[in-house]
Protein backbone atom coordinates (compact mmCIF):
# COMPACT_ATOMS: atom_id res chain seq x y z
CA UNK A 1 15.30 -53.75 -22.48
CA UNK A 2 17.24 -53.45 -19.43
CA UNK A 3 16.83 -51.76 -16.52
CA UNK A 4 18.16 -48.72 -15.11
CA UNK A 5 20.13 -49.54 -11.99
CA UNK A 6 19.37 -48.22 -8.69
CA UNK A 7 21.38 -44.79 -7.45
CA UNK A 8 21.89 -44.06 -10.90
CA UNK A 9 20.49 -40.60 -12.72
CA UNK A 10 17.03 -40.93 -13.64
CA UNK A 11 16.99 -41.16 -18.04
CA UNK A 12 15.72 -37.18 -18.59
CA UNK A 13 12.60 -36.97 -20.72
CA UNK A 14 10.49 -34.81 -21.82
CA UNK A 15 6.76 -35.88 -22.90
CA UNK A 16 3.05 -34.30 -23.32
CA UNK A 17 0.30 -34.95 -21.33
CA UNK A 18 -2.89 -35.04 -21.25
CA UNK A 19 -3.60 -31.43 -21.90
CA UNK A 20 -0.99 -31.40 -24.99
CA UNK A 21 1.34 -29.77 -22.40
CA UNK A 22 5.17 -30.56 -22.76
CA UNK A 23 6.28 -31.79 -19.06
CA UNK A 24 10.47 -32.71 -18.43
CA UNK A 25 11.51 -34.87 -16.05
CA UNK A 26 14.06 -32.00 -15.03
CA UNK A 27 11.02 -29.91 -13.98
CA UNK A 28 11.05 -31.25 -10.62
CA UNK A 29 14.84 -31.84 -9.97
CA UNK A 30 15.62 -30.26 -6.59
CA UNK A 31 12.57 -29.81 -5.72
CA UNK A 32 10.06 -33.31 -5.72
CA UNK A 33 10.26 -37.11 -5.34
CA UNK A 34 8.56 -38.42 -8.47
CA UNK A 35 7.06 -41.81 -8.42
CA UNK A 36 6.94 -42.97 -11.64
CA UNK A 37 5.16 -45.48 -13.46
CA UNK A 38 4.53 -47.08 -16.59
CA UNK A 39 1.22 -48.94 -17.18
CA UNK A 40 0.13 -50.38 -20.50
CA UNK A 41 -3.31 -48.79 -21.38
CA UNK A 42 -5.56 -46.11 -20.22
CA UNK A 43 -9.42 -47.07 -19.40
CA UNK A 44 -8.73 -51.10 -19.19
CA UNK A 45 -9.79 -52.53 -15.89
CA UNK A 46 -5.90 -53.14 -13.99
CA UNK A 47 -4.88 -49.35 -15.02
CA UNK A 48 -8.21 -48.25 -13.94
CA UNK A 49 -8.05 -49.62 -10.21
CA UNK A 50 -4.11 -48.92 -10.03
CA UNK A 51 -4.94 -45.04 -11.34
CA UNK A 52 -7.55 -44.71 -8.58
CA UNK A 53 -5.37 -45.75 -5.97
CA UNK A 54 -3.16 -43.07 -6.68
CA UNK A 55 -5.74 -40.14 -7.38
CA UNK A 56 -6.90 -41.76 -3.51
CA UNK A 57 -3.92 -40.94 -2.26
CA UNK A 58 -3.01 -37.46 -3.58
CA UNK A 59 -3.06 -35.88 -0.40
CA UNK A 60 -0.65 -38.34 0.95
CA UNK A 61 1.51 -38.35 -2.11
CA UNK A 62 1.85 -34.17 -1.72
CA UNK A 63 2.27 -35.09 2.13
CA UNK A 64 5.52 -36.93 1.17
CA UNK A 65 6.67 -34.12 -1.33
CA UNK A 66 6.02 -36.21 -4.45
CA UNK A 67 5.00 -35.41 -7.51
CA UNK A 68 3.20 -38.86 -9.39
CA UNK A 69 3.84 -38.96 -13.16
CA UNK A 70 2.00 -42.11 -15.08
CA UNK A 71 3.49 -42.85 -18.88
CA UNK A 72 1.38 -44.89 -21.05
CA UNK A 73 1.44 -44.86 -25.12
CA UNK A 74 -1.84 -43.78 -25.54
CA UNK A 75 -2.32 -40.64 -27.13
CA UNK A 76 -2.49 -37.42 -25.15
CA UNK A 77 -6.79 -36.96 -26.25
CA UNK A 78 -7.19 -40.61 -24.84
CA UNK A 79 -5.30 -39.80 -21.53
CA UNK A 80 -7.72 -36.58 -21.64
CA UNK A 81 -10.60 -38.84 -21.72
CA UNK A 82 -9.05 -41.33 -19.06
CA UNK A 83 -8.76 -38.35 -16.99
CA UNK A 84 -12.13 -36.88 -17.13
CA UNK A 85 -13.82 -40.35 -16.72
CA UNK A 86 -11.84 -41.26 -13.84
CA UNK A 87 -11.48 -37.52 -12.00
CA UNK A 88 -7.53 -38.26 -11.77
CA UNK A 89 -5.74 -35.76 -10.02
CA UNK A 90 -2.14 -36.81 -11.17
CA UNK A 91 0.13 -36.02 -14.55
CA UNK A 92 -0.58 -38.64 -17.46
CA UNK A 93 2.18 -38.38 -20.20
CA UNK A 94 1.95 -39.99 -23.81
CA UNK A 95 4.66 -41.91 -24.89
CA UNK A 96 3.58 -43.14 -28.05
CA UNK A 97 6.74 -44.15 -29.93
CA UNK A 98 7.71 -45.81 -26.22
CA UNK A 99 11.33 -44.70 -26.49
CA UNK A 100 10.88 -43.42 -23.17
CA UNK A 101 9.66 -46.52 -21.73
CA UNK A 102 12.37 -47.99 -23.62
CA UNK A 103 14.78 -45.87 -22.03
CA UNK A 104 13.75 -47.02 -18.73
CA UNK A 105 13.69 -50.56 -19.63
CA UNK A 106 9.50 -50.90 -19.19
CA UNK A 107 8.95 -52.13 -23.10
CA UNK A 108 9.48 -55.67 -23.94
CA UNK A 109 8.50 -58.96 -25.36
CA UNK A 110 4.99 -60.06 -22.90
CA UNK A 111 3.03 -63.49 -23.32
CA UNK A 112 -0.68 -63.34 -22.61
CA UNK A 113 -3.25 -66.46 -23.61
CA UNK A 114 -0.18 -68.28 -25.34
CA UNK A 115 -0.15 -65.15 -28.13
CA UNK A 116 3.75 -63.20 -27.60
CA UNK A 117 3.77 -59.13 -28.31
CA UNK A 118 5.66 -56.17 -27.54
CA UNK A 119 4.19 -54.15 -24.80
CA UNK A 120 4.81 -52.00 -21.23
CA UNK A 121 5.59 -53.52 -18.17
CA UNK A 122 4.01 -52.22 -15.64
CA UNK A 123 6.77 -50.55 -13.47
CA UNK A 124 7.62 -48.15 -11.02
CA UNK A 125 10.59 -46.04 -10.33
CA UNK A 126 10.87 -43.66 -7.24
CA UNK A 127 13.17 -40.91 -8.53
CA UNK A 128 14.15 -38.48 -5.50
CA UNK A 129 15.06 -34.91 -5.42
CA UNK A 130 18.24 -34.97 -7.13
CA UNK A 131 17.43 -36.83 -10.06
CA UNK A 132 18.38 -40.27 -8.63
CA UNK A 133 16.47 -43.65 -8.87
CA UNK A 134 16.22 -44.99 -5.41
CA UNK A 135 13.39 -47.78 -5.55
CA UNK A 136 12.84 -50.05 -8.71
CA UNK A 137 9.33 -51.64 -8.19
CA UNK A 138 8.85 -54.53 -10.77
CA UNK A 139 6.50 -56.76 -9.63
CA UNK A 140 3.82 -54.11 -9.40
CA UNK A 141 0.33 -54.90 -8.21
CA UNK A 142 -2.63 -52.85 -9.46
CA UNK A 143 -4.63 -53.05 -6.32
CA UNK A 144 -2.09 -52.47 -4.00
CA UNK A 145 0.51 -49.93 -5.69
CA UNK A 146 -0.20 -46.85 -4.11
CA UNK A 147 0.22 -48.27 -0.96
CA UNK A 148 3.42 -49.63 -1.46
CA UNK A 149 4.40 -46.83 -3.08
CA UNK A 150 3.40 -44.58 0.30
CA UNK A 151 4.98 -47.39 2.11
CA UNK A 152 8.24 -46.94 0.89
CA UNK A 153 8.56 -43.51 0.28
CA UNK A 154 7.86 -42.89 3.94
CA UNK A 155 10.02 -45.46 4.98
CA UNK A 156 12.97 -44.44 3.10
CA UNK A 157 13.03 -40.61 2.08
């Protein structure tokens, strides 16, 4: 899948999350940054530690004006359950068929322990208040993302 390229109009979407709630991209146009990201699975250990670091930094997040939204495929009941477990404070949206991780170029061929399968990268996309994606973040790292994130969201809008 390839990516979408920076300055261009965020791909619109419109997914549930974890309380079965339909939630659109276009929701916060012209009026949030989103920082987006994909992650692969709800309650393993990396998405665990990177979803902490962002309920950590909620306050700082709504500081900045921005809204997080975090798209796994999981089902919306397991991101319910990911939720409660983990007292996140931050949008999870299913994508189970993945077209919209797809769309924004986060589903591909992975290797792990020599064995090759399709799966989500885990990527970022800062998306600011008209709809635009300003910062593509692919080499994310789970125990570091939020600040990065922060980082370059104050440093640039």
């Amino acid at each position: 899948m390839e990516l979408p390229t920076l300055g261009s109009s965020a791909p619109a979407f419109s997914l549930l999350n974890q309380a079965d709630e339909k939630i659109s991209l276009a929701d916060f146009k012209g009026k949030k940054n989103v920082l987006l990201y994909f992650y692969p699975k709800a309650m393993t250990p990396g998405c665990t530690v990177q979803a902490c670091g962002i309920r950590d930094s909620e306050e700082a997040f709504a500081a900045l004006d921005t809204v997080v939204l975090a798209v796994s495929p999981d089902a919306p009941a397991r991101l319910a359950k990911f939720q409660d477990k983990e007292a996140l404070n931050f949008t999870l949206l299913s994508d189970e068929d993945h077209a919209v991780t797809e769309a924004y170029g986060a589903w591909g061929l992975k290797k792990f322990m020599g064995r090759e399968y399709m799966g989500v990268f885990r990527y970022t996309f800062i998306i600011d208040k008209h709809g635009d994606i300003v910062q593509i973040m692919d080499k994310v790292k789970t125990k570091t993302h939020h600040d990065d994130s922060l980082r370059w969201i104050q440093e640039n809008l």
